[in-house]
PDB file of N, CA and C in Angstrom:
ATOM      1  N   UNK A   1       0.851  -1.182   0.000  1.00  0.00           N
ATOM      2  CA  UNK A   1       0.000   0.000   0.000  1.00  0.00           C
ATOM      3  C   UNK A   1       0.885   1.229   0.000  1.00  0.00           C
ATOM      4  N   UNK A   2       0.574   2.200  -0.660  1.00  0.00           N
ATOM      5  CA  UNK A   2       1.376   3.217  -0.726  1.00  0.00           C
ATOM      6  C   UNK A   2       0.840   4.194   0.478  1.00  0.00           C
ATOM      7  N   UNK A   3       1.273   5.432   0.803  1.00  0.00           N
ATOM      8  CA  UNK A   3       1.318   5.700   1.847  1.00  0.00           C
ATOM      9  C   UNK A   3       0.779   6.299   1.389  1.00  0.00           C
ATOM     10  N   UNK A   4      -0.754   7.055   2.434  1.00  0.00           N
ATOM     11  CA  UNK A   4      -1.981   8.253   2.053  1.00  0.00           C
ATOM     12  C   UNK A   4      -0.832   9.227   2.465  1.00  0.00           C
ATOM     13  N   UNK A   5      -1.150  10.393   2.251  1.00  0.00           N
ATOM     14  CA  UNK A   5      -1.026  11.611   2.020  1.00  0.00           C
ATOM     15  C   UNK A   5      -1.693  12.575   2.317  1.00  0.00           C
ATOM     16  N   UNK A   6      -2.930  12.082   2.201  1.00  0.00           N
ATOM     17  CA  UNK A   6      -4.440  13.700   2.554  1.00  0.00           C
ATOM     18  C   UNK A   6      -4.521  13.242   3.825  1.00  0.00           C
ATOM     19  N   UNK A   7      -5.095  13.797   4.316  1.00  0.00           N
ATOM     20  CA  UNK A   7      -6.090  14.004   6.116  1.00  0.00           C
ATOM     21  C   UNK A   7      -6.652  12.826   6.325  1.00  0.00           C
ATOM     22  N   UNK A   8      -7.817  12.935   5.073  1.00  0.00           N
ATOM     23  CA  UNK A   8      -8.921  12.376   4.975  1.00  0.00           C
ATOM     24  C   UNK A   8      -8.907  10.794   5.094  1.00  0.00           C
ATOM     25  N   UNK A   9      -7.715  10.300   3.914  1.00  0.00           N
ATOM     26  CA  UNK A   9      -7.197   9.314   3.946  1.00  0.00           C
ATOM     27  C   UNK A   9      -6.180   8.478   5.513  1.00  0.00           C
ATOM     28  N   UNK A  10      -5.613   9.510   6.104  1.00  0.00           N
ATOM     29  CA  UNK A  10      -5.067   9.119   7.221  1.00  0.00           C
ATOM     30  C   UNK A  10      -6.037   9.342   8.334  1.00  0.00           C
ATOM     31  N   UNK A  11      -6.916   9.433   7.964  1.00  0.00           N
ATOM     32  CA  UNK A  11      -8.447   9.378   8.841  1.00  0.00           C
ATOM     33  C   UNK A  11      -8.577   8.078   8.869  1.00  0.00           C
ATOM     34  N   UNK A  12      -8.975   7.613   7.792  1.00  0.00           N
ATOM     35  CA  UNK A  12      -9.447   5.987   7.015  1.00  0.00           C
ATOM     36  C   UNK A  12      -8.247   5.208   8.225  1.00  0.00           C
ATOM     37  N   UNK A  13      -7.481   5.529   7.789  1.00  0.00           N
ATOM     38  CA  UNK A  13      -6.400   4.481   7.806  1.00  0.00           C
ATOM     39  C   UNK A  13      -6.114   4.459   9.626  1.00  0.00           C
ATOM     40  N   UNK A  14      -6.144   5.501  10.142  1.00  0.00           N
ATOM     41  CA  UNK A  14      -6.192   5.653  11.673  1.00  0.00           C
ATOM     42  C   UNK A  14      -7.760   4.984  12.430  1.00  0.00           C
ATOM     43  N   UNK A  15      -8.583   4.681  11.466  1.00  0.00           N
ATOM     44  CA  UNK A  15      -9.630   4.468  12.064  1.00  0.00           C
ATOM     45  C   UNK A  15      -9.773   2.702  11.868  1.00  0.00           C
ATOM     46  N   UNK A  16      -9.087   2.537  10.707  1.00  0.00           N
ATOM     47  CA  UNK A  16      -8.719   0.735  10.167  1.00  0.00           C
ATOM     48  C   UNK A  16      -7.569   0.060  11.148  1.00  0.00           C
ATOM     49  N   UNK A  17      -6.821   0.782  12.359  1.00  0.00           N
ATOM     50  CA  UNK A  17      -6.031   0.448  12.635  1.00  0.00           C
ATOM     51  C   UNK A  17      -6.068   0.076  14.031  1.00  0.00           C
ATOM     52  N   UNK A  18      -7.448   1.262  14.489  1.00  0.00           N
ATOM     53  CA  UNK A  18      -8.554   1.434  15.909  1.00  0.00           C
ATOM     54  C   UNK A  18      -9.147  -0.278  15.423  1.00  0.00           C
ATOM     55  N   UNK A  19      -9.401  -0.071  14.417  1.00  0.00           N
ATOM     56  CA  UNK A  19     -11.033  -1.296  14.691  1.00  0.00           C
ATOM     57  C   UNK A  19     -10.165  -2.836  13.925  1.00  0.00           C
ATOM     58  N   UNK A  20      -8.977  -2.687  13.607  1.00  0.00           N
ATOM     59  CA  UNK A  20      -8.120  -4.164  13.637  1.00  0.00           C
ATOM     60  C   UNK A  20      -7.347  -4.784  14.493  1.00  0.00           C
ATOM     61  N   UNK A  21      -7.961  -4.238  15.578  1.00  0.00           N
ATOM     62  CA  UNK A  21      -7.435  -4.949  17.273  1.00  0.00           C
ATOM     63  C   UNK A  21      -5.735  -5.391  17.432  1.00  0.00           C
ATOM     64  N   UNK A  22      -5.153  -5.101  15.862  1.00  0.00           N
ATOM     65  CA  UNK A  22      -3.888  -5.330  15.753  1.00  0.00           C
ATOM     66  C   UNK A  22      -3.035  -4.155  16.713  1.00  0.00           C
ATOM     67  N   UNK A  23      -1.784  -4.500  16.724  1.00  0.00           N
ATOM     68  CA  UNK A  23      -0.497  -3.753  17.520  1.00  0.00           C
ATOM     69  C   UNK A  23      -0.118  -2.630  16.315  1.00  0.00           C
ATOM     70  N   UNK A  24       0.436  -1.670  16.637  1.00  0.00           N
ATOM     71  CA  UNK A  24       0.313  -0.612  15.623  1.00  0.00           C
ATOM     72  C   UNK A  24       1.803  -1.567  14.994  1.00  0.00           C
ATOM     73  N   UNK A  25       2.626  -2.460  15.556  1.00  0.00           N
ATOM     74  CA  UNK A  25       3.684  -2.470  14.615  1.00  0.00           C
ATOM     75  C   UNK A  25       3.336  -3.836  13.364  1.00  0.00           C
ATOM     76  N   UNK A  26       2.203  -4.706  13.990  1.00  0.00           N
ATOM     77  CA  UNK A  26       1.486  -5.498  13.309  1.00  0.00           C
ATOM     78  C   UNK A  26       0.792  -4.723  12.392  1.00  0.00           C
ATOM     79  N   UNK A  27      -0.091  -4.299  12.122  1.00  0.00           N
ATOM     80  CA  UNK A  27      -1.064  -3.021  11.714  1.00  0.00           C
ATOM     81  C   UNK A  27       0.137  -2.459  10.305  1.00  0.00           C
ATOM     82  N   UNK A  28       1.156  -1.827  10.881  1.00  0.00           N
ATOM     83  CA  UNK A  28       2.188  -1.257  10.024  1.00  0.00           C
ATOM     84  C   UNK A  28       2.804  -2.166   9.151  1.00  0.00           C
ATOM     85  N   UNK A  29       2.706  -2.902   9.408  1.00  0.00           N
ATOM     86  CA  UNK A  29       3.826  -3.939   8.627  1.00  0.00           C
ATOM     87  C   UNK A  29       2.698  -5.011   7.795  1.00  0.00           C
ATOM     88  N   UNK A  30       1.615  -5.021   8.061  1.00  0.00           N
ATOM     89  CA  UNK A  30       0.651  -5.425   7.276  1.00  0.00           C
ATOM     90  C   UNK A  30       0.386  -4.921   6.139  1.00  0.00           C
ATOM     91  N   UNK A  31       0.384  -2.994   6.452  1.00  0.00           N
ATOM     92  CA  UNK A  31       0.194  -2.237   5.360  1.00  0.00           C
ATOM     93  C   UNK A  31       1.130  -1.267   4.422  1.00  0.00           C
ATOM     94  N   UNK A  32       2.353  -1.766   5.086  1.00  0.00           N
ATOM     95  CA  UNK A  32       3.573  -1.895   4.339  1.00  0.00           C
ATOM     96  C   UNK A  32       4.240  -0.331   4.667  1.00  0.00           C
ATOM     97  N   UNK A  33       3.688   0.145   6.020  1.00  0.00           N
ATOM     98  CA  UNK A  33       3.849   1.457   6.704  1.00  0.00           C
ATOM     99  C   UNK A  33       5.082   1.586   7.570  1.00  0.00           C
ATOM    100  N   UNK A  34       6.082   3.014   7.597  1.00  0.00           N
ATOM    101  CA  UNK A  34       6.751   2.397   8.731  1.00  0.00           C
ATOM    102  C   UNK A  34       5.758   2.888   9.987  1.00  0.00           C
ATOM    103  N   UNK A  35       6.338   2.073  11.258  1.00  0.00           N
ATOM    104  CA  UNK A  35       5.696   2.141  12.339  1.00  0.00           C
ATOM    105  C   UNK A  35       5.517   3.478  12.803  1.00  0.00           C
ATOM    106  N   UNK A  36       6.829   4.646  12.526  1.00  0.00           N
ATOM    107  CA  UNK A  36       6.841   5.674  13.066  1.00  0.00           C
ATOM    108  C   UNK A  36       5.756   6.960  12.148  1.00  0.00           C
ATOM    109  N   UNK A  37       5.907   6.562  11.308  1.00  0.00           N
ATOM    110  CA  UNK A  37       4.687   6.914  10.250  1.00  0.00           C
ATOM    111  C   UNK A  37       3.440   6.684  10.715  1.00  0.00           C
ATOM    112  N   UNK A  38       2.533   5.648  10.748  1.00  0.00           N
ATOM    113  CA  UNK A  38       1.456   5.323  11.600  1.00  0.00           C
ATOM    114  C   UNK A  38       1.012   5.732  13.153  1.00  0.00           C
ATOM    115  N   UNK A  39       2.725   6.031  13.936  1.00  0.00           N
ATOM    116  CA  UNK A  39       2.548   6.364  15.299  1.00  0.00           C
ATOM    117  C   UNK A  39       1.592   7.888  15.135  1.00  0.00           C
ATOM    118  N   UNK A  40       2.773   8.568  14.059  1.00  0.00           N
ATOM    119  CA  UNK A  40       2.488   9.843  13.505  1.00  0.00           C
ATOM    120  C   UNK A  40       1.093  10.340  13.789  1.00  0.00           C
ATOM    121  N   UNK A  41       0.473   9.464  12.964  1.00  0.00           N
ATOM    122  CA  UNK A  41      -0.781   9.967  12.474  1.00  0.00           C
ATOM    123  C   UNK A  41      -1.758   9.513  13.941  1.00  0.00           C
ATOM    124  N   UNK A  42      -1.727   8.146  14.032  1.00  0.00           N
ATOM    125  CA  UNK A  42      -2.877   7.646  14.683  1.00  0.00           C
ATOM    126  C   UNK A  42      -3.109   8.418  16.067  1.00  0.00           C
ATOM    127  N   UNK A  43      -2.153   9.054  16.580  1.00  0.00           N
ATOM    128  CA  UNK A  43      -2.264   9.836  17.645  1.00  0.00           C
ATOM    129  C   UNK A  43      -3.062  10.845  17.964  1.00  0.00           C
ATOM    130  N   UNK A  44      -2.593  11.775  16.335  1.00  0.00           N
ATOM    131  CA  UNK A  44      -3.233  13.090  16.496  1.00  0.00           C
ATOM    132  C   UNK A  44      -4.671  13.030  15.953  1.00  0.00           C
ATOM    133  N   UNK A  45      -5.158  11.977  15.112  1.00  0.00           N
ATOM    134  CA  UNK A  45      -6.044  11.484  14.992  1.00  0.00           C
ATOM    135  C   UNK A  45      -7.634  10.955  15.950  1.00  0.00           C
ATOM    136  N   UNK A  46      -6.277  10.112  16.830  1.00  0.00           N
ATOM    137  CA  UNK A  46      -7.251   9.741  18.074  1.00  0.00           C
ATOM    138  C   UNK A  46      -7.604  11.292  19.027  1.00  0.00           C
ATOM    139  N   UNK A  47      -6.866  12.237  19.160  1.00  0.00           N
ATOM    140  CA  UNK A  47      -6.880  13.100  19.939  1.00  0.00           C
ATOM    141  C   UNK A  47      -8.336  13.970  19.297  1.00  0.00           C
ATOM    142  N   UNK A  48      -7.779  13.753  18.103  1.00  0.00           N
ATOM    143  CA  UNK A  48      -9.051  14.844  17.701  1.00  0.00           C
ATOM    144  C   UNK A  48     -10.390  14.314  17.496  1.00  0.00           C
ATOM    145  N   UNK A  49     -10.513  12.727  17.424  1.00  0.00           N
ATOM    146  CA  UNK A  49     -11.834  12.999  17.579  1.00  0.00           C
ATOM    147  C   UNK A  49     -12.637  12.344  18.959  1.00  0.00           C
ATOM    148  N   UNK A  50     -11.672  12.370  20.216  1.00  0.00           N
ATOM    149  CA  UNK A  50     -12.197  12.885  21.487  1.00  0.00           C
ATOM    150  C   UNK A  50     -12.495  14.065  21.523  1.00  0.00           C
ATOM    151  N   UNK A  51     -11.781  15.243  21.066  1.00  0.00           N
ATOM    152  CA  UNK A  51     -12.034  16.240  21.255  1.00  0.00           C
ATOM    153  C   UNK A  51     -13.201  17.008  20.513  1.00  0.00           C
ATOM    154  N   UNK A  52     -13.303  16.587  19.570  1.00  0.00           N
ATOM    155  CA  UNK A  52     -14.308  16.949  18.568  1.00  0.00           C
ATOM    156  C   UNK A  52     -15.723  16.695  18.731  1.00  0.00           C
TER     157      UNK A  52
END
């Protein structure tokens, strides 16, 4: 998988990663991500939509 790029898409992909009960380094390496890439996103992701 090539790596998203938009928001929107690292929305998708932060939310596929919540609901695949997998380990983010399982998760990453499934989708051919590095781990620190995925940490990246899924964080600020999760933050915002508690907050939101």
């Amino acid at each position: 998988m090539s790596k998203p790029v938009e928001s929107e898409e690292w929305f998708q992909v932060a939310e596929a990663f919540e609901a695949s009960g997998l380990t983010q380094k399982e998760f990453s390496a499934q989708r051919g991500l590095l781990l620190s890439t995925l940490q990246s996103w899924v964080y600020p992701v999760s933050v915002k939509v508690v907050v939101a």
